[in-house]
N, C-alpha and C. Protein backbone atom coordinates (compact mmCIF):
# COMPACT_ATOMS: atom_id res chain seq x y z
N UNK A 1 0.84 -1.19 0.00
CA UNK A 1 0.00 0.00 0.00
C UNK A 1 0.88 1.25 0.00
N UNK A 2 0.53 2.20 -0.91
CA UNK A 2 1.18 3.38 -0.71
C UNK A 2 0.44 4.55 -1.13
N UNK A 3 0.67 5.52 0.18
CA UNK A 3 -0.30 6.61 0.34
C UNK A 3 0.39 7.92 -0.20
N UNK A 4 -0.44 8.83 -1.24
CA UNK A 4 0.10 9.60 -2.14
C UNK A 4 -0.20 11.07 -1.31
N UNK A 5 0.01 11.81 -1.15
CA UNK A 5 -0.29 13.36 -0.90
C UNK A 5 0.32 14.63 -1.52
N UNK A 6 -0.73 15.22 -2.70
CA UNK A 6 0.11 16.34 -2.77
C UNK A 6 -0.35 17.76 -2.11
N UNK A 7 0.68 18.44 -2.73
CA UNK A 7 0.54 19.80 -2.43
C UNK A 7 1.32 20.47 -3.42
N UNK A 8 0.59 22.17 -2.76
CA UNK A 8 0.96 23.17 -3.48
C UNK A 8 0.37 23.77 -4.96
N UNK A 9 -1.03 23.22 -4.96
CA UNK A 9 -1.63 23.74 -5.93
C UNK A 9 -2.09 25.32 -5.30
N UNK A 10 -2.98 26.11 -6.29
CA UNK A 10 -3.73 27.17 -5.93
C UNK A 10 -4.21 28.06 -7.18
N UNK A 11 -4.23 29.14 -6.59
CA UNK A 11 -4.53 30.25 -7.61
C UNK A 11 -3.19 31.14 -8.73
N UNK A 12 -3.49 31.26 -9.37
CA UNK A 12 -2.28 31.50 -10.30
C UNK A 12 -2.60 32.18 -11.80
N UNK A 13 -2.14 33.39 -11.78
CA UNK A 13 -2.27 34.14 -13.29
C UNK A 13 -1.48 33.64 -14.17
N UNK A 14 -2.39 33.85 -15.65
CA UNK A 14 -1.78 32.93 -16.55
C UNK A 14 0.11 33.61 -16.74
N UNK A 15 0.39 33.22 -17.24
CA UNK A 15 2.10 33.11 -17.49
C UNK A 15 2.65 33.38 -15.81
N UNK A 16 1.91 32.67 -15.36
CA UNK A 16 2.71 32.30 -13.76
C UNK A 16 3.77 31.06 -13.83
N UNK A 17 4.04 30.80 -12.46
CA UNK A 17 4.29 28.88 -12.02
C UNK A 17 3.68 28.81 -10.66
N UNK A 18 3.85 27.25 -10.58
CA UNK A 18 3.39 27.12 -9.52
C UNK A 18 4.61 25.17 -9.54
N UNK A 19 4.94 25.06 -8.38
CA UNK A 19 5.74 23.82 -8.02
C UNK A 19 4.23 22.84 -7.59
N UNK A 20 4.13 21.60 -7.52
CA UNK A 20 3.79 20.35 -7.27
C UNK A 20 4.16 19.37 -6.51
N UNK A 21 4.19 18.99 -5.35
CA UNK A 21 4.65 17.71 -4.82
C UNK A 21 3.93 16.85 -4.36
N UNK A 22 4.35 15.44 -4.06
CA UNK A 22 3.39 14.80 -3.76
C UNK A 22 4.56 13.77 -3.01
N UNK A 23 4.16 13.21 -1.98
CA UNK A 23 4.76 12.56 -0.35
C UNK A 23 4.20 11.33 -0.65
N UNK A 24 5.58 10.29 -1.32
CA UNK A 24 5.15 9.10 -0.64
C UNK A 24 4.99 8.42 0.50
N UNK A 25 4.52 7.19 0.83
CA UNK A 25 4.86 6.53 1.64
C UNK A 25 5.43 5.34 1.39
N UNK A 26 6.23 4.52 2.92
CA UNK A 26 6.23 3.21 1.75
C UNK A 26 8.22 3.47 1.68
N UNK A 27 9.12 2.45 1.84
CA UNK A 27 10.40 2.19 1.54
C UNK A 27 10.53 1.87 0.34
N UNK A 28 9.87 1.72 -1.03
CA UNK A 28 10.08 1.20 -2.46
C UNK A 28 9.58 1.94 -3.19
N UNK A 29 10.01 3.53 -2.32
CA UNK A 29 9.28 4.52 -3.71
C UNK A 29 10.12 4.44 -5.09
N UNK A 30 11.54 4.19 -4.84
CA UNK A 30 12.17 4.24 -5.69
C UNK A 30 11.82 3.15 -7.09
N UNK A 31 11.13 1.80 -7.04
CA UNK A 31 10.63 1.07 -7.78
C UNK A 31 9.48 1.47 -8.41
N UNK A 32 8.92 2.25 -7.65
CA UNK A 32 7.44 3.03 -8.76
C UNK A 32 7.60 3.81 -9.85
N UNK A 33 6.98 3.63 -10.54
CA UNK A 33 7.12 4.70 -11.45
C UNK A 33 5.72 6.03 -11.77
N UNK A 34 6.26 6.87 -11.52
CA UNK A 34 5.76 8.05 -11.10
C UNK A 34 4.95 8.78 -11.94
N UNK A 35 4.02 9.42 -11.44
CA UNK A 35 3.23 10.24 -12.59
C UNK A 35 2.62 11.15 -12.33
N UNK A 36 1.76 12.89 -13.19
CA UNK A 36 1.12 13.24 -12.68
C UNK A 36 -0.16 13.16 -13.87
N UNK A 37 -0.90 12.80 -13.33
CA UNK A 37 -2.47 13.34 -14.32
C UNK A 37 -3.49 14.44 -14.20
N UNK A 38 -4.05 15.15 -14.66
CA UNK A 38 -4.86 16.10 -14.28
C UNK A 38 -6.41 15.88 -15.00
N UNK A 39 -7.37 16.51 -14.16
CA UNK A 39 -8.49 16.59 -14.73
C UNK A 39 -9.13 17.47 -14.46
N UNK A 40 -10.04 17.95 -15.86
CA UNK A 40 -10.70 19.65 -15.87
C UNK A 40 -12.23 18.81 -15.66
N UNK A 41 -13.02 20.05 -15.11
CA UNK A 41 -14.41 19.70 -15.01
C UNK A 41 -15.09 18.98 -16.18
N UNK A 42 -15.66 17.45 -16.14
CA UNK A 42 -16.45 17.35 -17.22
C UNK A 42 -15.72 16.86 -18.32
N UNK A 43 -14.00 16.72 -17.70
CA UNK A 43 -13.51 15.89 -19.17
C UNK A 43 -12.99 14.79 -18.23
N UNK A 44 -12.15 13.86 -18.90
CA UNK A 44 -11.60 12.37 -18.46
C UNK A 44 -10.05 13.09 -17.45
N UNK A 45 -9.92 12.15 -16.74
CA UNK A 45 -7.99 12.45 -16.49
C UNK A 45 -7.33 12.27 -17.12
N UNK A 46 -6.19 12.91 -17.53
CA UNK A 46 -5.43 12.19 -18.48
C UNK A 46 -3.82 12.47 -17.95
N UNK A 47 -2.81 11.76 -18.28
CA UNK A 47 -1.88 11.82 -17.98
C UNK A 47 -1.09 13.22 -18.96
N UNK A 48 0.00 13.70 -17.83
CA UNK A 48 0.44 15.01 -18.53
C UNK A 48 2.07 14.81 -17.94
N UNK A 49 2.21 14.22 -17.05
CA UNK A 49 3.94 13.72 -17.18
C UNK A 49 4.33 12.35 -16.18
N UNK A 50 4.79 11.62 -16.48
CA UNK A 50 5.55 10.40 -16.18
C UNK A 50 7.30 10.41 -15.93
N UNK A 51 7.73 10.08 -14.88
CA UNK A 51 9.01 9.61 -14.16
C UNK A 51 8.89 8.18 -13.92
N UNK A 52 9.61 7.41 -14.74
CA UNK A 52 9.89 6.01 -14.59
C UNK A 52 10.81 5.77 -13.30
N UNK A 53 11.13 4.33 -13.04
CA UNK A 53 12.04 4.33 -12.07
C UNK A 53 13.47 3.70 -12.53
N UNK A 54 13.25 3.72 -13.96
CA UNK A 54 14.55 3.61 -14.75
C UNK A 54 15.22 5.17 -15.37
N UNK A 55 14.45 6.09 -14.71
CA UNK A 55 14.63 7.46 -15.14
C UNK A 55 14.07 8.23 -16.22
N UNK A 56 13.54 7.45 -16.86
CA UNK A 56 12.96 8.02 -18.37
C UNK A 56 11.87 8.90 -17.83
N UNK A 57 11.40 9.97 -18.39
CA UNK A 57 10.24 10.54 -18.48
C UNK A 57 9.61 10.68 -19.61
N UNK A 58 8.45 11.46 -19.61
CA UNK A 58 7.15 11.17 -20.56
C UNK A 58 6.26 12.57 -19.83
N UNK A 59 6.15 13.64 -21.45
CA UNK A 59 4.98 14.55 -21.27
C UNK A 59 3.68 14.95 -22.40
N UNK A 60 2.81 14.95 -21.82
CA UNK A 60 1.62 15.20 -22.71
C UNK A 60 2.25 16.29 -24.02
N UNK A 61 1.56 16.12 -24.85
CA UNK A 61 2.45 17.54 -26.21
C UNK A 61 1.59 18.48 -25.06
N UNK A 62 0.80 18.64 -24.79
CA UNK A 62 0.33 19.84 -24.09
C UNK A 62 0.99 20.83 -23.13
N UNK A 63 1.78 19.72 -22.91
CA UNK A 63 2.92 20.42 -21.53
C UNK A 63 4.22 20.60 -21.97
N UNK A 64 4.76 19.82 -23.07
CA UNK A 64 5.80 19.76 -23.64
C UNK A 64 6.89 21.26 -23.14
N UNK A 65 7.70 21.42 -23.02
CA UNK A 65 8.56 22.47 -22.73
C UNK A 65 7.86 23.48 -21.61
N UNK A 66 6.93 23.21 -21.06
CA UNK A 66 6.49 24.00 -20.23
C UNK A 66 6.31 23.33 -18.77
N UNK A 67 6.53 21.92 -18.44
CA UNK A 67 6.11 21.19 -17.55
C UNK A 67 7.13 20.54 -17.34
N UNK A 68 7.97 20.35 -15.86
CA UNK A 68 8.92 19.19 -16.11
C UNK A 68 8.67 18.32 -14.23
N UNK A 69 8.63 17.29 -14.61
CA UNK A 69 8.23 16.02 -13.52
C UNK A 69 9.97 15.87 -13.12
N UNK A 70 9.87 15.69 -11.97
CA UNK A 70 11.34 15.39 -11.52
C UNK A 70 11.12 14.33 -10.42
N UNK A 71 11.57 13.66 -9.76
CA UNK A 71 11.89 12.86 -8.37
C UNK A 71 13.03 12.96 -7.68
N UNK A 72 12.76 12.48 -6.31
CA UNK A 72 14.19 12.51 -5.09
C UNK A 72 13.43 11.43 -4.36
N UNK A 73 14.43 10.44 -5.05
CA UNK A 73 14.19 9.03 -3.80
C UNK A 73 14.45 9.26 -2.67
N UNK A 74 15.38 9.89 -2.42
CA UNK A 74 15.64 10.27 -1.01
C UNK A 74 14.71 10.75 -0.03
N UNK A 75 13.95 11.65 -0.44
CA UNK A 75 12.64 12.37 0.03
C UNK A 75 11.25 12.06 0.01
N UNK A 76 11.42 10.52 -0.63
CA UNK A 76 10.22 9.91 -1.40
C UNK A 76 9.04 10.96 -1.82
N UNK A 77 9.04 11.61 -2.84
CA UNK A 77 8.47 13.00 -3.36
C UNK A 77 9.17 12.96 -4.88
N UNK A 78 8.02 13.55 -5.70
CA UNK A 78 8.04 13.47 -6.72
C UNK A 78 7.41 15.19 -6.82
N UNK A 79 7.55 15.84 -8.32
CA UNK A 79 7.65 17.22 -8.48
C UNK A 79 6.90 17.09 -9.78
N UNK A 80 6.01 17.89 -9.72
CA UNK A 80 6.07 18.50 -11.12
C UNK A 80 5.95 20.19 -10.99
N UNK A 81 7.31 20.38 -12.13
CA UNK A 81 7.23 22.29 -12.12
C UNK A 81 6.64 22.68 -13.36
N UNK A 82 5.50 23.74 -12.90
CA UNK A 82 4.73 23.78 -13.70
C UNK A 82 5.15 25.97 -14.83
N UNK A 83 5.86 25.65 -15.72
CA UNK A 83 5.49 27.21 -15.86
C UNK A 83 4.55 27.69 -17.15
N UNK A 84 5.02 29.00 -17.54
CA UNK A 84 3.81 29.25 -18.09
C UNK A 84 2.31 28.86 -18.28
N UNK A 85 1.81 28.93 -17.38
CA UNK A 85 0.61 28.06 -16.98
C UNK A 85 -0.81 29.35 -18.21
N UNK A 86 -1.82 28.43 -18.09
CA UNK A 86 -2.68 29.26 -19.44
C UNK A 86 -4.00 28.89 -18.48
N UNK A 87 -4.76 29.29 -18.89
CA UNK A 87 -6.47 28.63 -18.56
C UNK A 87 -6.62 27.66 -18.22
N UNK A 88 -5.91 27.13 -19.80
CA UNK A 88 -6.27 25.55 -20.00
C UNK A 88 -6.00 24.90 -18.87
N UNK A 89 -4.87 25.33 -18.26
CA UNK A 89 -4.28 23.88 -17.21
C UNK A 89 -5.24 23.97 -16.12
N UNK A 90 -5.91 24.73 -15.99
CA UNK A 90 -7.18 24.68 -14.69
C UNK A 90 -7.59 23.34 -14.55
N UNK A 91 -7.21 22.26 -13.52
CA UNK A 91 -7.74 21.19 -13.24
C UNK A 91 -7.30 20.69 -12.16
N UNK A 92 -7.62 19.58 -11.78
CA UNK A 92 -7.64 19.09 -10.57
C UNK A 92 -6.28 18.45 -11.14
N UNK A 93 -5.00 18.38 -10.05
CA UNK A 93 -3.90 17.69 -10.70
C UNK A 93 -3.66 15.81 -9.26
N UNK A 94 -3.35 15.37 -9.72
CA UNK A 94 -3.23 13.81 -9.21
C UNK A 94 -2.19 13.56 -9.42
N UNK A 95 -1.26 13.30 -8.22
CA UNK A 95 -0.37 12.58 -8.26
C UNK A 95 -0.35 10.41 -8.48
N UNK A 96 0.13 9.97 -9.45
CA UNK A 96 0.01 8.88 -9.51
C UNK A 96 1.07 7.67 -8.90
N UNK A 97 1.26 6.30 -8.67
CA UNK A 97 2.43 5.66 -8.46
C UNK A 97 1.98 4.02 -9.28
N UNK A 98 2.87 3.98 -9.84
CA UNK A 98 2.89 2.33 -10.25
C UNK A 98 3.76 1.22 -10.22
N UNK A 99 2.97 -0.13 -9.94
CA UNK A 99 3.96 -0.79 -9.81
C UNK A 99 3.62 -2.07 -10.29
N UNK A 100 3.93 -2.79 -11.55
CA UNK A 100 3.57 -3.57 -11.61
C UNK A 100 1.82 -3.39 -12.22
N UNK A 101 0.90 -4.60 -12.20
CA UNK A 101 -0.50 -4.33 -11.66
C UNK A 101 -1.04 -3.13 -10.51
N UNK A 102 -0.30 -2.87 -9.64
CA UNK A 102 -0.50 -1.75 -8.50
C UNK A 102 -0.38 -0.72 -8.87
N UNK A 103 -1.69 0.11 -8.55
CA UNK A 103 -1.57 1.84 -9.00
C UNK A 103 -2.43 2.53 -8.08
N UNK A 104 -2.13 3.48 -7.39
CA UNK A 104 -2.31 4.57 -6.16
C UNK A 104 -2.34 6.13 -6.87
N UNK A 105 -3.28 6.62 -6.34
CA UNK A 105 -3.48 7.65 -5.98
C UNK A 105 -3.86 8.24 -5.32
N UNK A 106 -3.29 10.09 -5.35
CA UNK A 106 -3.42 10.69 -4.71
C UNK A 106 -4.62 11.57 -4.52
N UNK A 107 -5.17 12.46 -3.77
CA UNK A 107 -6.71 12.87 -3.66
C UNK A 107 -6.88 13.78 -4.28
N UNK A 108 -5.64 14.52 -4.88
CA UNK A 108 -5.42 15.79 -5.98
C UNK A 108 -5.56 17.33 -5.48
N UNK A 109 -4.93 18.56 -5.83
CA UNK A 109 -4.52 19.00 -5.53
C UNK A 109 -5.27 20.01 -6.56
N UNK A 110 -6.29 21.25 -6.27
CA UNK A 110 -6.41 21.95 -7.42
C UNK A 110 -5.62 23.09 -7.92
N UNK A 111 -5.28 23.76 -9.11
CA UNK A 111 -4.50 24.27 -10.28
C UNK A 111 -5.87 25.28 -10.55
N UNK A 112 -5.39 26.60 -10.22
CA UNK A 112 -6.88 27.35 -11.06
C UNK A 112 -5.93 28.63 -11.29
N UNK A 113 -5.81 29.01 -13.45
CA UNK A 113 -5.05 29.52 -13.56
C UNK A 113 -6.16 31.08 -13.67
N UNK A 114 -6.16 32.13 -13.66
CA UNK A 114 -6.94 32.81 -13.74
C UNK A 114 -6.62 34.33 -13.59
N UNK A 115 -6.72 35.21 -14.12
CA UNK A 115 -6.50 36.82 -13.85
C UNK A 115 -7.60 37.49 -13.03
């Protein structure tokens, strides 16, 4: 079992940032492979960046150069830095973990970009 928590969402004008974390639990964070997904009112979640635990990452074209997912095993915490943020990214953001068949999440964290 492993329990996800993030933080550090909020309010935020567009061409802001805003940082992301999310607190594992659990001695084998380092074997998960990491993710964040987000979801806007009324559409599906979808994944917008991935940290493997072989190091590779993975970002939606949406986020592409504007979003970067990082990890620290050490801290069991995973990051996503978010900049130039637009409207669009207004959503509920979820931290994910996988392992295998096993997948956890977190209770999500809301993102509301807005002037």
């Amino acid at each position: 079992q492993v329990q996800l928590v993030e933080s550090g969402g909020g309010l935020v004008q567009p061409g802001g940032s805003l940082r992301l974390s999310c607190a594992a639990s659990g001695s084998i964070f380092r074997r998960y492979a990491m993710g964040w997904y987000r979801q806007a009112p009324g559409k599906q979640r979808d994944m917008i960046a991935t940290f493997g635990s072989g190091g590779s990452t993975t970002y939606a074209d949406s986020v592409k150069g504007r979003f970067t997912i990082s990890r620290d095993n050490a801290k069991n915490t995973v990051y996503l830095q978010m900049n130039s943020l637009t409207p669009e990214d207004t959503a509920v953001y979820y931290c994910n973990a996988k392992l295998g068949l096993l997948a956890f999440w977190g209770q999500g964290t809301q993102v509301t970009v807005s002037s």
